[in-house]
PDB file of N, CA and C in Angstrom:
ATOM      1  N   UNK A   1     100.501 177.512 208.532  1.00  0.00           N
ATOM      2  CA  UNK A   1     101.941 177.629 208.620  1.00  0.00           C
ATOM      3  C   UNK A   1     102.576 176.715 207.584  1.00  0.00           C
ATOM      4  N   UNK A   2     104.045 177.318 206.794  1.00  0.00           N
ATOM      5  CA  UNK A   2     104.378 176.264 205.638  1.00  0.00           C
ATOM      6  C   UNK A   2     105.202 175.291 205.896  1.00  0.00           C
ATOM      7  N   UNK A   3     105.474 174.354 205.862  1.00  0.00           N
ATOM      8  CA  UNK A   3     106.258 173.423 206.422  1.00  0.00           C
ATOM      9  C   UNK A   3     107.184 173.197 205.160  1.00  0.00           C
ATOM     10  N   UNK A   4     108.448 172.836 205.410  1.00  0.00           N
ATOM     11  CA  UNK A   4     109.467 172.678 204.080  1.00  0.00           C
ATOM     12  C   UNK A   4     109.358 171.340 204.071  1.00  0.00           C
ATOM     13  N   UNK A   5     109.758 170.650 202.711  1.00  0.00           N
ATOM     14  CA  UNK A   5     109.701 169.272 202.647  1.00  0.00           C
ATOM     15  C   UNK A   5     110.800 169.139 201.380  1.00  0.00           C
ATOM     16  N   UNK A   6     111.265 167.892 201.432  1.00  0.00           N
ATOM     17  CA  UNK A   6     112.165 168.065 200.386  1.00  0.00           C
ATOM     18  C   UNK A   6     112.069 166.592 199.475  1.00  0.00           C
ATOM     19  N   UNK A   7     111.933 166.876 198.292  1.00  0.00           N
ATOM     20  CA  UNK A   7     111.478 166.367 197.101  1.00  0.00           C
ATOM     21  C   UNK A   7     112.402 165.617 195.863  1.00  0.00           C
ATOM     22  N   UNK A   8     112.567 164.644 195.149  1.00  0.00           N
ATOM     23  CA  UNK A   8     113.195 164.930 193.720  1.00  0.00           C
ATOM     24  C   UNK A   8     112.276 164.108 193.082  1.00  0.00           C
ATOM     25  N   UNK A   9     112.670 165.140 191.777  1.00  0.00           N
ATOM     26  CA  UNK A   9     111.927 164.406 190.698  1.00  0.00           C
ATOM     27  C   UNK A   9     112.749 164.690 189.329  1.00  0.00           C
ATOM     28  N   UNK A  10     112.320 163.906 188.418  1.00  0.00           N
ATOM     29  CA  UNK A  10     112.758 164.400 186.700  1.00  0.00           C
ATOM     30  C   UNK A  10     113.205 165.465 186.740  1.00  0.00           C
ATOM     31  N   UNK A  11     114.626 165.605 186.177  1.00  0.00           N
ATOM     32  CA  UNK A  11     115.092 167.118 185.996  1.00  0.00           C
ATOM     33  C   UNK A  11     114.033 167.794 184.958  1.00  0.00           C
ATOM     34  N   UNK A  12     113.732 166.901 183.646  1.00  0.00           N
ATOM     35  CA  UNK A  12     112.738 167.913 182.851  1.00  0.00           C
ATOM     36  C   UNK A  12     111.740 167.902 183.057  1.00  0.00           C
ATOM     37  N   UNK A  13     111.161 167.094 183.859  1.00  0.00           N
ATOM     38  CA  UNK A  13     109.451 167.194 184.507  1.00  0.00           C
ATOM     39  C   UNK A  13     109.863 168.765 185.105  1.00  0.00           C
ATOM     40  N   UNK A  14     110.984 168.875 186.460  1.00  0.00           N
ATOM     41  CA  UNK A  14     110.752 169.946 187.265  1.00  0.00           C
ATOM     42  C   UNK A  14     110.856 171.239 186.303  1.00  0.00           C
ATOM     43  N   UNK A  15     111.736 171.418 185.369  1.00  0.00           N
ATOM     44  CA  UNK A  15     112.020 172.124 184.363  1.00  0.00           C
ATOM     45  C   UNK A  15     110.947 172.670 183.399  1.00  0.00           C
ATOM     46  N   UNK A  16     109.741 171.768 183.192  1.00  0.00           N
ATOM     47  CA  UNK A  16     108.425 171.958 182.505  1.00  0.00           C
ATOM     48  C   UNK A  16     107.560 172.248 183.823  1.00  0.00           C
ATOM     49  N   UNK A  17     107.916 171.516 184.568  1.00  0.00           N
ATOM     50  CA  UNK A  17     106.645 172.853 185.829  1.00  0.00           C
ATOM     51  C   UNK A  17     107.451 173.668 186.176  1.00  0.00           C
ATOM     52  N   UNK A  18     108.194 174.265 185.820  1.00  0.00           N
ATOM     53  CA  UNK A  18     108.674 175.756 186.163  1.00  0.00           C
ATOM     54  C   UNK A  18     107.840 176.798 185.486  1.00  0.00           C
ATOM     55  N   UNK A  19     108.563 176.284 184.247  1.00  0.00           N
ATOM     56  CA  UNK A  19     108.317 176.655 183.010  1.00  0.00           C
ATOM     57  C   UNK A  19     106.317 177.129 183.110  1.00  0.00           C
ATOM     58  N   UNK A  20     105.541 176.002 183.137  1.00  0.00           N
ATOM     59  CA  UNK A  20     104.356 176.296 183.576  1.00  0.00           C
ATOM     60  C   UNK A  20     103.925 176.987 184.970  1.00  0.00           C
ATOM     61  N   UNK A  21     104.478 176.963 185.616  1.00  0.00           N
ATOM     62  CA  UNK A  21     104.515 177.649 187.165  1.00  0.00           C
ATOM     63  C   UNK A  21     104.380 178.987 187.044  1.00  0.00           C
ATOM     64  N   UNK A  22     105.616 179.486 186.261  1.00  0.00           N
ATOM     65  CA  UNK A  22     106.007 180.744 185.704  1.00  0.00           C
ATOM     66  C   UNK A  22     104.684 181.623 185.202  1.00  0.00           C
ATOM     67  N   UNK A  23     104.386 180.652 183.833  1.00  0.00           N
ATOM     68  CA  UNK A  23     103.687 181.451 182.699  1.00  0.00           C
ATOM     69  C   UNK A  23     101.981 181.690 183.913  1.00  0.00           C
ATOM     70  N   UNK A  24     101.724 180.745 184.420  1.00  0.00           N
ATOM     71  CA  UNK A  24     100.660 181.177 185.299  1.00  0.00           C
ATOM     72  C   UNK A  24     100.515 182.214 186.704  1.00  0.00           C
ATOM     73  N   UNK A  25     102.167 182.697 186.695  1.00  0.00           N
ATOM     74  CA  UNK A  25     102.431 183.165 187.839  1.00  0.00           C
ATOM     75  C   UNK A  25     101.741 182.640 189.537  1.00  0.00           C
ATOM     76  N   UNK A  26     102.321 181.768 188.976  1.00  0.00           N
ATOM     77  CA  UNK A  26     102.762 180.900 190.615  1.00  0.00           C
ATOM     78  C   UNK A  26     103.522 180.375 190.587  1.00  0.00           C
ATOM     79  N   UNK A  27     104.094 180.367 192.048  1.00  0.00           N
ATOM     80  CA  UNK A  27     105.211 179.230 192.568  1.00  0.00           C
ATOM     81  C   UNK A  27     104.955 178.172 192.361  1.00  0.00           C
ATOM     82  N   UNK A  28     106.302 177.308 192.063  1.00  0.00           N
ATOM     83  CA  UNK A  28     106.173 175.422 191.958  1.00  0.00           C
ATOM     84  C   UNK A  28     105.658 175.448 193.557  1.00  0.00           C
ATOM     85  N   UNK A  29     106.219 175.476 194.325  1.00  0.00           N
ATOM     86  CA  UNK A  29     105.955 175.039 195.674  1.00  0.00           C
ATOM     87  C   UNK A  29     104.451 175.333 195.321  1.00  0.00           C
ATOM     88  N   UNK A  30     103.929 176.108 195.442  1.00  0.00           N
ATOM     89  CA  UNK A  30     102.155 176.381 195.558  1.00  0.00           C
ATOM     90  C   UNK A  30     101.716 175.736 194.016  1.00  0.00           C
ATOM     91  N   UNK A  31     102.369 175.336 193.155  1.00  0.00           N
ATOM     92  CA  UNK A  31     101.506 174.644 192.314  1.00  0.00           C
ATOM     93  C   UNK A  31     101.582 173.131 192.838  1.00  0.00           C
ATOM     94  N   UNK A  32     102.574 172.562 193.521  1.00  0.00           N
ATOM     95  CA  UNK A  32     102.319 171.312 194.012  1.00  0.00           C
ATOM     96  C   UNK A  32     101.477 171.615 195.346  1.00  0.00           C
ATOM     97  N   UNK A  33     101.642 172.119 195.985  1.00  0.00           N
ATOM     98  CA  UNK A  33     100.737 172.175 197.039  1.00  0.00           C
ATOM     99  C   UNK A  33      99.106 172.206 196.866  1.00  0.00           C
ATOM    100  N   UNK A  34      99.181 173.263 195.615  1.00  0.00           N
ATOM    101  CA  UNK A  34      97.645 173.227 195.090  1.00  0.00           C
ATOM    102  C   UNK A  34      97.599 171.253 194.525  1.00  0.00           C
ATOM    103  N   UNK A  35      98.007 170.745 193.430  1.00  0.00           N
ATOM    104  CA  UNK A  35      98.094 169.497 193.774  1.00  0.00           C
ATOM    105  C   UNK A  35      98.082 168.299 194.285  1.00  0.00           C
ATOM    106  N   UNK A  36      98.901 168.309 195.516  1.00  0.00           N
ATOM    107  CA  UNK A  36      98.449 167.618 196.677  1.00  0.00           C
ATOM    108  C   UNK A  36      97.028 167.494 197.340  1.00  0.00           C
ATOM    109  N   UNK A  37      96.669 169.148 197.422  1.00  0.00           N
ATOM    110  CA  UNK A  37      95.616 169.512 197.966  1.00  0.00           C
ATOM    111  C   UNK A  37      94.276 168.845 197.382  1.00  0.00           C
ATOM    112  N   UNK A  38      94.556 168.758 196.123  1.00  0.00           N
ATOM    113  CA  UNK A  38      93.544 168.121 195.204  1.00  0.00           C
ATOM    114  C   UNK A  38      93.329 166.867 195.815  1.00  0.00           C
ATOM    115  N   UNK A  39      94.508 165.841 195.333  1.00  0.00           N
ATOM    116  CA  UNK A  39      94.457 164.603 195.612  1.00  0.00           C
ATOM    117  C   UNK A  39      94.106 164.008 197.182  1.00  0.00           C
ATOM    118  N   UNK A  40      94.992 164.757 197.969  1.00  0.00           N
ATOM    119  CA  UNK A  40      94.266 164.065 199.211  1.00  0.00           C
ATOM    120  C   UNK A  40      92.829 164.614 199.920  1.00  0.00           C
ATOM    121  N   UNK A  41      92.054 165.850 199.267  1.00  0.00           N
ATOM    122  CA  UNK A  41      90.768 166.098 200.065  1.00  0.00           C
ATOM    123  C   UNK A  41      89.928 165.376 198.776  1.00  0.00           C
ATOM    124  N   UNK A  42      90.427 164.248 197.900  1.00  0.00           N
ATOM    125  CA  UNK A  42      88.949 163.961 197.132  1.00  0.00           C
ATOM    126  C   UNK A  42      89.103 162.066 197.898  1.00  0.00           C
ATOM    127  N   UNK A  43      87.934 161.587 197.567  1.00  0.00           N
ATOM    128  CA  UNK A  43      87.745 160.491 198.053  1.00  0.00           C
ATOM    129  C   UNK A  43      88.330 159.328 197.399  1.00  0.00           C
ATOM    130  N   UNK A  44      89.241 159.607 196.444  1.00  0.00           N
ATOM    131  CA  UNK A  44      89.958 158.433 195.640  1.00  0.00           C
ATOM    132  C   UNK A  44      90.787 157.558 196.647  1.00  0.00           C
ATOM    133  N   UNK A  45      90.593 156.443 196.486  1.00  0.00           N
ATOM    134  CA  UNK A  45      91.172 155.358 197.206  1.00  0.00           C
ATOM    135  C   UNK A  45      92.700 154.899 197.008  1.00  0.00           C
ATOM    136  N   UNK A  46      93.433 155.502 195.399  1.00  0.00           N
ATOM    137  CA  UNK A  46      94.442 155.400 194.761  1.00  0.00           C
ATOM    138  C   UNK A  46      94.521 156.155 194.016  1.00  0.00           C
ATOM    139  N   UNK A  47      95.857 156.466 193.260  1.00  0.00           N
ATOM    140  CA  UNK A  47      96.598 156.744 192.663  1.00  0.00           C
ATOM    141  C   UNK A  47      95.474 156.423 191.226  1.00  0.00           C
ATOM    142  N   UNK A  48      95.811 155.474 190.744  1.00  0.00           N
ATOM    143  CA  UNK A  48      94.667 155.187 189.436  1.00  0.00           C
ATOM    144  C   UNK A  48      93.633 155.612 189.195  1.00  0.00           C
ATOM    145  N   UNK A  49      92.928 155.725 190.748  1.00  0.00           N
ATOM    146  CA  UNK A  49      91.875 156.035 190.307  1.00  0.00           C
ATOM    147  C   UNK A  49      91.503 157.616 190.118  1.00  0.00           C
ATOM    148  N   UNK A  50      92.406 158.288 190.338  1.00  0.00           N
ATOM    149  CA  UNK A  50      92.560 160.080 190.408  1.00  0.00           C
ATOM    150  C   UNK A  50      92.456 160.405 188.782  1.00  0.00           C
ATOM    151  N   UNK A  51      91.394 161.283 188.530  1.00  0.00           N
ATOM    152  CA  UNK A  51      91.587 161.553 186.971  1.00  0.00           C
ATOM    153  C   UNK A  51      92.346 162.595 186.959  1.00  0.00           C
ATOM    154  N   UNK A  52      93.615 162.813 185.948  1.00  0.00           N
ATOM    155  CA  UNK A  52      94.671 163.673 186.060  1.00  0.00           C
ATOM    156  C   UNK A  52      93.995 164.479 184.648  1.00  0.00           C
ATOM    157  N   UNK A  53      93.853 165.902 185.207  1.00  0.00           N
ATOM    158  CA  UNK A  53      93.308 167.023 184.460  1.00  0.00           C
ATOM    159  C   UNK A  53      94.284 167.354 183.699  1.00  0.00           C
ATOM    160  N   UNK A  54      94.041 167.406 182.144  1.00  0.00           N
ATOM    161  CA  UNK A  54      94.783 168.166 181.163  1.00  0.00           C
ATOM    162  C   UNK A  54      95.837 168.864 181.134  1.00  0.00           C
ATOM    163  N   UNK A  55      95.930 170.222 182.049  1.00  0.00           N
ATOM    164  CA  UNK A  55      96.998 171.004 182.002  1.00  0.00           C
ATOM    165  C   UNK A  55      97.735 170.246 183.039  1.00  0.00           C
ATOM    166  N   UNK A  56      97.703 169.191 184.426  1.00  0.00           N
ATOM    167  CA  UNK A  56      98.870 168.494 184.845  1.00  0.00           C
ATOM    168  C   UNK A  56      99.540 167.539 183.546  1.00  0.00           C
ATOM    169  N   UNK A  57      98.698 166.790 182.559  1.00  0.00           N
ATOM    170  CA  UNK A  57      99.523 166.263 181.572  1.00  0.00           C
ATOM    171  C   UNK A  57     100.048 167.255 180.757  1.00  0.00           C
ATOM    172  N   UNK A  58     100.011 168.415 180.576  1.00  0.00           N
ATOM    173  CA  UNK A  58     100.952 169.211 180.020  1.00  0.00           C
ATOM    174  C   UNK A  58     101.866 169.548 180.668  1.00  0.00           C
ATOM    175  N   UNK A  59     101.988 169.081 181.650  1.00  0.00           N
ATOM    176  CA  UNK A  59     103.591 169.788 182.381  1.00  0.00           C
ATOM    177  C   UNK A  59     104.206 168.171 182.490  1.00  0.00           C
ATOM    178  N   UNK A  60     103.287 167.467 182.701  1.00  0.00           N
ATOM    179  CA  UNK A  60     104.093 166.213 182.489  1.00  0.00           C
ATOM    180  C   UNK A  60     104.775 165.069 181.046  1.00  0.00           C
ATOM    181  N   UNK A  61     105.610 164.253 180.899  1.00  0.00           N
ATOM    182  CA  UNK A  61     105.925 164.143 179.557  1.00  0.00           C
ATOM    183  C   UNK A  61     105.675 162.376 179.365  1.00  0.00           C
ATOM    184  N   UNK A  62     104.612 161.814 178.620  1.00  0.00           N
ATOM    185  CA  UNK A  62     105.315 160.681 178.748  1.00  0.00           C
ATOM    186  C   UNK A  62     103.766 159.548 179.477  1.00  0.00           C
ATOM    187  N   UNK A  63     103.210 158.596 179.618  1.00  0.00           N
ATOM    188  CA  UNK A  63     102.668 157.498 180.535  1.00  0.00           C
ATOM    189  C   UNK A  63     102.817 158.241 181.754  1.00  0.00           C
ATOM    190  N   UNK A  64     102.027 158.232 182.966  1.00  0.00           N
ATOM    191  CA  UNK A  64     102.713 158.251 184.106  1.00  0.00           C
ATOM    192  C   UNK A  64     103.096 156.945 184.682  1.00  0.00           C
ATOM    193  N   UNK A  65     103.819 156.890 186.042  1.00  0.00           N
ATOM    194  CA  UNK A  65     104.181 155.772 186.108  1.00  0.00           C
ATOM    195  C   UNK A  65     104.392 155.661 187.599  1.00  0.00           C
ATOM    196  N   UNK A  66     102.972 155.266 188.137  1.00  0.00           N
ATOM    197  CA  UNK A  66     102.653 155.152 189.679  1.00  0.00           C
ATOM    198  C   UNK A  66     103.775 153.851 189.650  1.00  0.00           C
ATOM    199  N   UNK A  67     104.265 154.060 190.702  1.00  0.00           N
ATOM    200  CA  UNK A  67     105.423 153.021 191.758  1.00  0.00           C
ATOM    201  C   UNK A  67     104.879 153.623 192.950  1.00  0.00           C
ATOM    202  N   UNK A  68     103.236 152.265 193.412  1.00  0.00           N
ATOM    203  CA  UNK A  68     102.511 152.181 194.554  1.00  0.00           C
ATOM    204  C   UNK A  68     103.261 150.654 195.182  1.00  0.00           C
ATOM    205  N   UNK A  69     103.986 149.677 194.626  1.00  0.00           N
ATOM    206  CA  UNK A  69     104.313 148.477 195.555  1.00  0.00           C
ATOM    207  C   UNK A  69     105.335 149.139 196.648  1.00  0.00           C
ATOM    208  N   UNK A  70     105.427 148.777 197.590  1.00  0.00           N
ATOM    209  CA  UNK A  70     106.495 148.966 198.597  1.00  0.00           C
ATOM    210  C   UNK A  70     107.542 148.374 198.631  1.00  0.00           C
ATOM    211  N   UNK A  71     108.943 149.002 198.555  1.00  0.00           N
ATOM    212  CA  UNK A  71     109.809 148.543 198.400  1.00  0.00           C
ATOM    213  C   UNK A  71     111.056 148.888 199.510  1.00  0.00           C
ATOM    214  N   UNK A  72     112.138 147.754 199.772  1.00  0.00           N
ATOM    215  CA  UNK A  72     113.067 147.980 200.868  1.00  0.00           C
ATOM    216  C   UNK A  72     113.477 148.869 201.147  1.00  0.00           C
ATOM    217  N   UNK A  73     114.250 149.267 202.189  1.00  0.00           N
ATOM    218  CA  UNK A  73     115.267 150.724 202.281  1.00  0.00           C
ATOM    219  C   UNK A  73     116.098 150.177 201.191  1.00  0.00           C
ATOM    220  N   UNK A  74     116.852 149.251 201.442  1.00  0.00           N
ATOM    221  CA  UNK A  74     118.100 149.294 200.696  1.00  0.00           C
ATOM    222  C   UNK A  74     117.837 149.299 198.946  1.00  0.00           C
ATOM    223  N   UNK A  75     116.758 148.673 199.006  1.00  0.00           N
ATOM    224  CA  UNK A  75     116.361 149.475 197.590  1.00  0.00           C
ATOM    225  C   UNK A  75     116.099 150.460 197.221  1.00  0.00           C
ATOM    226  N   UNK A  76     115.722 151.508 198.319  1.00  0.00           N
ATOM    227  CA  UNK A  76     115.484 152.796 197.984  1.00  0.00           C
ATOM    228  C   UNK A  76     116.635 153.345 197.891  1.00  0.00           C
ATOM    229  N   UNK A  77     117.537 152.865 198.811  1.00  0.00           N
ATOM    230  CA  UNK A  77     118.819 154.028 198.913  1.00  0.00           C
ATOM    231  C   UNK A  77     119.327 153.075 197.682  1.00  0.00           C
ATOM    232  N   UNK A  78     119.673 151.905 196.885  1.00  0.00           N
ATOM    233  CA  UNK A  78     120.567 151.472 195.956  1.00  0.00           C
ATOM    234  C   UNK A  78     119.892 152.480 194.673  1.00  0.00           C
ATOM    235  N   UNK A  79     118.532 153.148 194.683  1.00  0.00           N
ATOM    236  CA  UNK A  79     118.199 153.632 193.135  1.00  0.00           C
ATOM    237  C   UNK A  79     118.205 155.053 193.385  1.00  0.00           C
ATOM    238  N   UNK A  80     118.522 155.492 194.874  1.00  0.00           N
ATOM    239  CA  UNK A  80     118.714 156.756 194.908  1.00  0.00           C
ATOM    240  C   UNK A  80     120.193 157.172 194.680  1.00  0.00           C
ATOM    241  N   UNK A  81     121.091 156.037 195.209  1.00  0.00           N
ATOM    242  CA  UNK A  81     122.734 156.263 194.696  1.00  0.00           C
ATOM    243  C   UNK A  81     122.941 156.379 193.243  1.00  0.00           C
ATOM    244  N   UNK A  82     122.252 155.467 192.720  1.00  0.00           N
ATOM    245  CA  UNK A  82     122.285 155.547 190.931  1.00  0.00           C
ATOM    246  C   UNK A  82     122.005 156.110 190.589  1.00  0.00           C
ATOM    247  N   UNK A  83     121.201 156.990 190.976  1.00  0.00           N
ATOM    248  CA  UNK A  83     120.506 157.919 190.259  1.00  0.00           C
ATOM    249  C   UNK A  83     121.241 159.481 190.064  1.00  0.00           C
ATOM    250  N   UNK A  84     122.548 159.315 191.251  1.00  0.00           N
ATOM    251  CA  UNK A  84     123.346 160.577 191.295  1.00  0.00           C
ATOM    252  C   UNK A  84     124.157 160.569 190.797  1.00  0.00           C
ATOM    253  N   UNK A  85     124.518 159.714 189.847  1.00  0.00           N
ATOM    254  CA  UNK A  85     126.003 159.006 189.287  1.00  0.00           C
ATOM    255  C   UNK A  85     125.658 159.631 188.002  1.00  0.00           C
TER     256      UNK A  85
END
């Protein structure tokens, strides 16, 4: 059963996995899901240690840039307000 979840990210990250979503004919939703799926049934302990396959760095632009420290609510909600401005 699919469960909805709701997400943001980079307008041109989401814009380049469309874009790739498309040309492979699949949905973003099922290309992140395929994604997810990856990462949490392999035995990686982190984020770092996940080797990110080729065609995910083609939809992505740039270093990635794990933000694994934990941080306050009110910090979450102060960079989520800024971020709509």
């Amino acid at each position: 059963m699919d469960a909805k979840v709701t997400l943001s990210f980079n307008e041109a990250v989401i814009n380049k996995a469309k874009k790739y979503a498309e040309q492979n004919n699949i949905s973003l939703s099922r290309l992140i899901e395929f994604l997810l799926q990856k990462i949490t049934s392999s035995g990686y302990q982190s984020l770092e240690d996940f080797p990110i396959a080729e065609w995910v760095s083609q939809v992505s632009e740039g270093e990635a840039e794990y933000q694994t420290k934990k941080k306050s609510r009110k910090t979450i909600k102060a960079t989520y307000y800024s971020s709509k401005k």
